[in-house]
C-alpha atoms as a PDB file:
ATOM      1  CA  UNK A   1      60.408 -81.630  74.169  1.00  0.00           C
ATOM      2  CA  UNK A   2      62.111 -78.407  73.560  1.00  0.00           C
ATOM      3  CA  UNK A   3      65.122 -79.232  75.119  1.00  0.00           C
ATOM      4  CA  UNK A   4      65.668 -81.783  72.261  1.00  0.00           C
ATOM      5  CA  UNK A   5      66.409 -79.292  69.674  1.00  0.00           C
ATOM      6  CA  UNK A   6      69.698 -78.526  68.860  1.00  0.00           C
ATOM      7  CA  UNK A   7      69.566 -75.305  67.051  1.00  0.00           C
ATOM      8  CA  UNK A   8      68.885 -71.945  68.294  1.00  0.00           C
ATOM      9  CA  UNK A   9      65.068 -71.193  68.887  1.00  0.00           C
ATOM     10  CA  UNK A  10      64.026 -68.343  66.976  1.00  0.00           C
ATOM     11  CA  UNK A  11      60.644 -68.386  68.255  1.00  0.00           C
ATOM     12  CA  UNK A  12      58.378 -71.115  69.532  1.00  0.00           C
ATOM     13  CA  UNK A  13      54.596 -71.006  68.410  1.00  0.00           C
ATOM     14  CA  UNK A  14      51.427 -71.807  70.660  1.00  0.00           C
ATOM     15  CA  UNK A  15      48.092 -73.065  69.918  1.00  0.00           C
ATOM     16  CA  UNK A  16      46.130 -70.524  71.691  1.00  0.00           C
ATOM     17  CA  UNK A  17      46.816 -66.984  73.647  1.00  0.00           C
ATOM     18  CA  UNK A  18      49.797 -65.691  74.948  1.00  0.00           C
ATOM     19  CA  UNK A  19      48.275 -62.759  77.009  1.00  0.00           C
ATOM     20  CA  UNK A  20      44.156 -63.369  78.009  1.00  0.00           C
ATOM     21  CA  UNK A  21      43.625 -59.460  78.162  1.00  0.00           C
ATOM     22  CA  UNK A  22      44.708 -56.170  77.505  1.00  0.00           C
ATOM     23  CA  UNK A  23      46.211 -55.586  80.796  1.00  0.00           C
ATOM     24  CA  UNK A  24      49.043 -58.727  79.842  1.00  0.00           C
ATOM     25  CA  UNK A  25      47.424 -61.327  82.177  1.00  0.00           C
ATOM     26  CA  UNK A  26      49.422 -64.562  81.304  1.00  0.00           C
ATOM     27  CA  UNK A  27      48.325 -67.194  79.458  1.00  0.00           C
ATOM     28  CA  UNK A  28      49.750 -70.545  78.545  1.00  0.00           C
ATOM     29  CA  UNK A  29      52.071 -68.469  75.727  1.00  0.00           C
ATOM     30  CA  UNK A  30      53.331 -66.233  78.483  1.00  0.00           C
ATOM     31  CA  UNK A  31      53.829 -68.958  81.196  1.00  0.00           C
ATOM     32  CA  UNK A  32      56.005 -70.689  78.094  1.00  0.00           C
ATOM     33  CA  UNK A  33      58.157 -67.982  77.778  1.00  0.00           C
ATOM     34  CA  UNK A  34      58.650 -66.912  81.553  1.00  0.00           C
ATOM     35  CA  UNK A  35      59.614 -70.607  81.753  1.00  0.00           C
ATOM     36  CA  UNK A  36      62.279 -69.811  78.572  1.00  0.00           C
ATOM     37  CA  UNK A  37      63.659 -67.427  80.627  1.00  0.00           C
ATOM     38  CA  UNK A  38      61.989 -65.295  78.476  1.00  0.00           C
ATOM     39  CA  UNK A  39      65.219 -66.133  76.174  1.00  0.00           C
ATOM     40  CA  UNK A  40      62.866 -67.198  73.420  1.00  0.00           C
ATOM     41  CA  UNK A  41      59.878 -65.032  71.800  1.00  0.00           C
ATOM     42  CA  UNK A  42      56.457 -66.763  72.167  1.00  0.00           C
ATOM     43  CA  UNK A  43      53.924 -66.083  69.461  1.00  0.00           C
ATOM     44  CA  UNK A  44      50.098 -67.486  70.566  1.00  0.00           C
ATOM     45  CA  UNK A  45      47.659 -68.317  67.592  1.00  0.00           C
ATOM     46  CA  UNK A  46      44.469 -68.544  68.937  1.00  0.00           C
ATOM     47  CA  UNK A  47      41.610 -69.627  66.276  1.00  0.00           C
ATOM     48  CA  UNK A  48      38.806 -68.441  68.673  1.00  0.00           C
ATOM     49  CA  UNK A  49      38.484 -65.056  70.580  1.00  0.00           C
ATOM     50  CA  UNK A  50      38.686 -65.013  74.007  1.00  0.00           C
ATOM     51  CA  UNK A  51      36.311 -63.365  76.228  1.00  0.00           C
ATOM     52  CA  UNK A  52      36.000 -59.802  74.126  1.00  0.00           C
ATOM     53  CA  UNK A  53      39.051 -60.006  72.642  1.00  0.00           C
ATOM     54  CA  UNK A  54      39.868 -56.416  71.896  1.00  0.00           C
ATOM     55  CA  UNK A  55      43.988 -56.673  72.255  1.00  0.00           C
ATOM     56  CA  UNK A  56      45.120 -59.328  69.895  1.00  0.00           C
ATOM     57  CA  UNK A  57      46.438 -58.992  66.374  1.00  0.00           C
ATOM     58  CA  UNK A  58      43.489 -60.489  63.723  1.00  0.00           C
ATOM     59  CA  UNK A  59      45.123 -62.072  60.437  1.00  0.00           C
ATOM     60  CA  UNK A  60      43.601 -62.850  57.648  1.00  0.00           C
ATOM     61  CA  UNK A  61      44.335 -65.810  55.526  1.00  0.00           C
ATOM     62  CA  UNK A  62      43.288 -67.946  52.707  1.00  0.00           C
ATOM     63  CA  UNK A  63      39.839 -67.583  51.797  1.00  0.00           C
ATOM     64  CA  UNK A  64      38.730 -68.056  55.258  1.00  0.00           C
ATOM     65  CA  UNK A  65      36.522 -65.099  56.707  1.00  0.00           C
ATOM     66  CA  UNK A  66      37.540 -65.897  60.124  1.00  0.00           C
ATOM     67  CA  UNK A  67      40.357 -64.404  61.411  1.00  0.00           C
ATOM     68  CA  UNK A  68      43.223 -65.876  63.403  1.00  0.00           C
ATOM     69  CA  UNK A  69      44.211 -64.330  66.880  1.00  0.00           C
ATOM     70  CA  UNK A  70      47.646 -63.640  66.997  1.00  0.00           C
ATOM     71  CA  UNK A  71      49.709 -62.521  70.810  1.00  0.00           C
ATOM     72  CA  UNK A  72      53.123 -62.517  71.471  1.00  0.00           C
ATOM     73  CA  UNK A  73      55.849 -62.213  73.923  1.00  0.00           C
ATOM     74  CA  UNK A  74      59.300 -61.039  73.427  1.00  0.00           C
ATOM     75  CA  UNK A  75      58.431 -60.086  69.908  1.00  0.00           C
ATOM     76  CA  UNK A  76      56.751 -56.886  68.220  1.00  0.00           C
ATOM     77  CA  UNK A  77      52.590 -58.031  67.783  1.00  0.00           C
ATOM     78  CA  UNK A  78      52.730 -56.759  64.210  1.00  0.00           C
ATOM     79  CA  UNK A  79      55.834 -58.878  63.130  1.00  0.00           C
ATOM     80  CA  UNK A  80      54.195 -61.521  64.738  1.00  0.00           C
ATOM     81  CA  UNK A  81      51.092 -61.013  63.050  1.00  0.00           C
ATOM     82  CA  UNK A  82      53.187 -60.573  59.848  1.00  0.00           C
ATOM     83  CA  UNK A  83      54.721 -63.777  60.367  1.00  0.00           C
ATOM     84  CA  UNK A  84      51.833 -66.077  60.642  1.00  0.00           C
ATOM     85  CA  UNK A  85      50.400 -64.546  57.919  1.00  0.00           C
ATOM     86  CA  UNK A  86      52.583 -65.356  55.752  1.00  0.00           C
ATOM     87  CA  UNK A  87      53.613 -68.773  56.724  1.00  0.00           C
ATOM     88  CA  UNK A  88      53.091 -71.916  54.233  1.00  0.00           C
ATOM     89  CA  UNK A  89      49.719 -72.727  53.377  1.00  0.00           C
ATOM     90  CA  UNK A  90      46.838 -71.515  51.327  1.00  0.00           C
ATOM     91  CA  UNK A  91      44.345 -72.101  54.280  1.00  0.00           C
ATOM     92  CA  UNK A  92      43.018 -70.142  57.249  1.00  0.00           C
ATOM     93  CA  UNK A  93      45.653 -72.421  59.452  1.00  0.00           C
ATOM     94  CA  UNK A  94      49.355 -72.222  58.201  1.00  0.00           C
ATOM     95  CA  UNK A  95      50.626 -75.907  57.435  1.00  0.00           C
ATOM     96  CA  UNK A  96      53.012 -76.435  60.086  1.00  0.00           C
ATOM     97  CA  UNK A  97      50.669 -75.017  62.522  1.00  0.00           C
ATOM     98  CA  UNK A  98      48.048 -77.958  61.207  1.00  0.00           C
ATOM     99  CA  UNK A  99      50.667 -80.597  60.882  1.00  0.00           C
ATOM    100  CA  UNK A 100      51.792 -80.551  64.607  1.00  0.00           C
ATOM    101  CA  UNK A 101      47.873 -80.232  65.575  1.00  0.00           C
ATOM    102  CA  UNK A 102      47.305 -83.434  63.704  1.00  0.00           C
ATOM    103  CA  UNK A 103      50.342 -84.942  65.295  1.00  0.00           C
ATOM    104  CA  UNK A 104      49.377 -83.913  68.885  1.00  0.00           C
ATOM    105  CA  UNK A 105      45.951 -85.772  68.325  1.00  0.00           C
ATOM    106  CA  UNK A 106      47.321 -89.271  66.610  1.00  0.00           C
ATOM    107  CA  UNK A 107      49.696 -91.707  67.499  1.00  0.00           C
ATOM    108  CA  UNK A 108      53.935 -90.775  67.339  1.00  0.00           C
ATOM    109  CA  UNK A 109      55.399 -91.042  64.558  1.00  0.00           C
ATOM    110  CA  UNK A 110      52.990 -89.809  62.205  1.00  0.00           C
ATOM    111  CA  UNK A 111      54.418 -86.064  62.069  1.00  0.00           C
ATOM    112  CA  UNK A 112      57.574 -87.769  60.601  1.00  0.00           C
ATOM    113  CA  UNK A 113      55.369 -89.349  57.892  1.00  0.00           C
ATOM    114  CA  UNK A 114      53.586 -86.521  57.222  1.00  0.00           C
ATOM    115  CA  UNK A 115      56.470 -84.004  56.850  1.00  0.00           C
ATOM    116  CA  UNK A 116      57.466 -86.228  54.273  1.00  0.00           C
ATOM    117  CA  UNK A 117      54.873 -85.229  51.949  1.00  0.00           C
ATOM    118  CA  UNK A 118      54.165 -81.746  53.339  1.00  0.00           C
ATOM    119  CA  UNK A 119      52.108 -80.048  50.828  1.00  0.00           C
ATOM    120  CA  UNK A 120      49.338 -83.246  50.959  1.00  0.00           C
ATOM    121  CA  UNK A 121      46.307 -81.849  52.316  1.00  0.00           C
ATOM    122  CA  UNK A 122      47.129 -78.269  52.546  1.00  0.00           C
ATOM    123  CA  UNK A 123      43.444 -76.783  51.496  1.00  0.00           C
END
């Protein structure tokens, strides 16, 4: 899939962890970006902890009193953090981040549609 883009990556962003502990044991963000050559920074945004999360960056957003659970690789934690903070979207999940979830589960085709109109739905 990524390999159909024609521009630059600046980053590529992950629905879940990059690193699973403190001590940098690789999840599926790190396995990403070992598999970029580690060319391309890989930011993880997990919406659940995992197992006694103590190393990942929380952000706050919206109203939402749940944090997000921001790693990265091959870019500082805090800009990451930074960065999916303030990404589109009044709600806990930034928009793009819930547009391409909502494409992964439905049929092809409907991201398209969707981006059309991308403010529709953005609680």
């Amino acid at each position: 899939m990524l390999r159909k883009i024609k521009e630059p990556l600046r980053a590529v962003i992950v629905d879940g962890y990059v690193w699973l502990d403190a001590r940098q044991t690789p999840g599926l963000g790190a396995h990403l970006h070992d598999a970029l050559l580690r060319r391309v920074p890989v930011i993880g945004v997990a919406k659940t902890p995992f197992r006694g999360d103590d190393w990942s960056r929380r952000v706050m957003r919206g109203k939402s009193r749940r944090p997000l659970f921001v790693t990265a690789a091959g870019y500082p934690s805090d800009e990451a953090a930074e960065a999916i903070r303030t990404m589109h979207g009044d709600s806990r999940i930034p928009t793009m981040l819930r547009l391409a979830d909502h494409a992964a589960r439905t049929r092809p085709g409907s991201l398209r549609r969707r981006m059309a109109s991308p403010l529709a739905g953005d609680n």
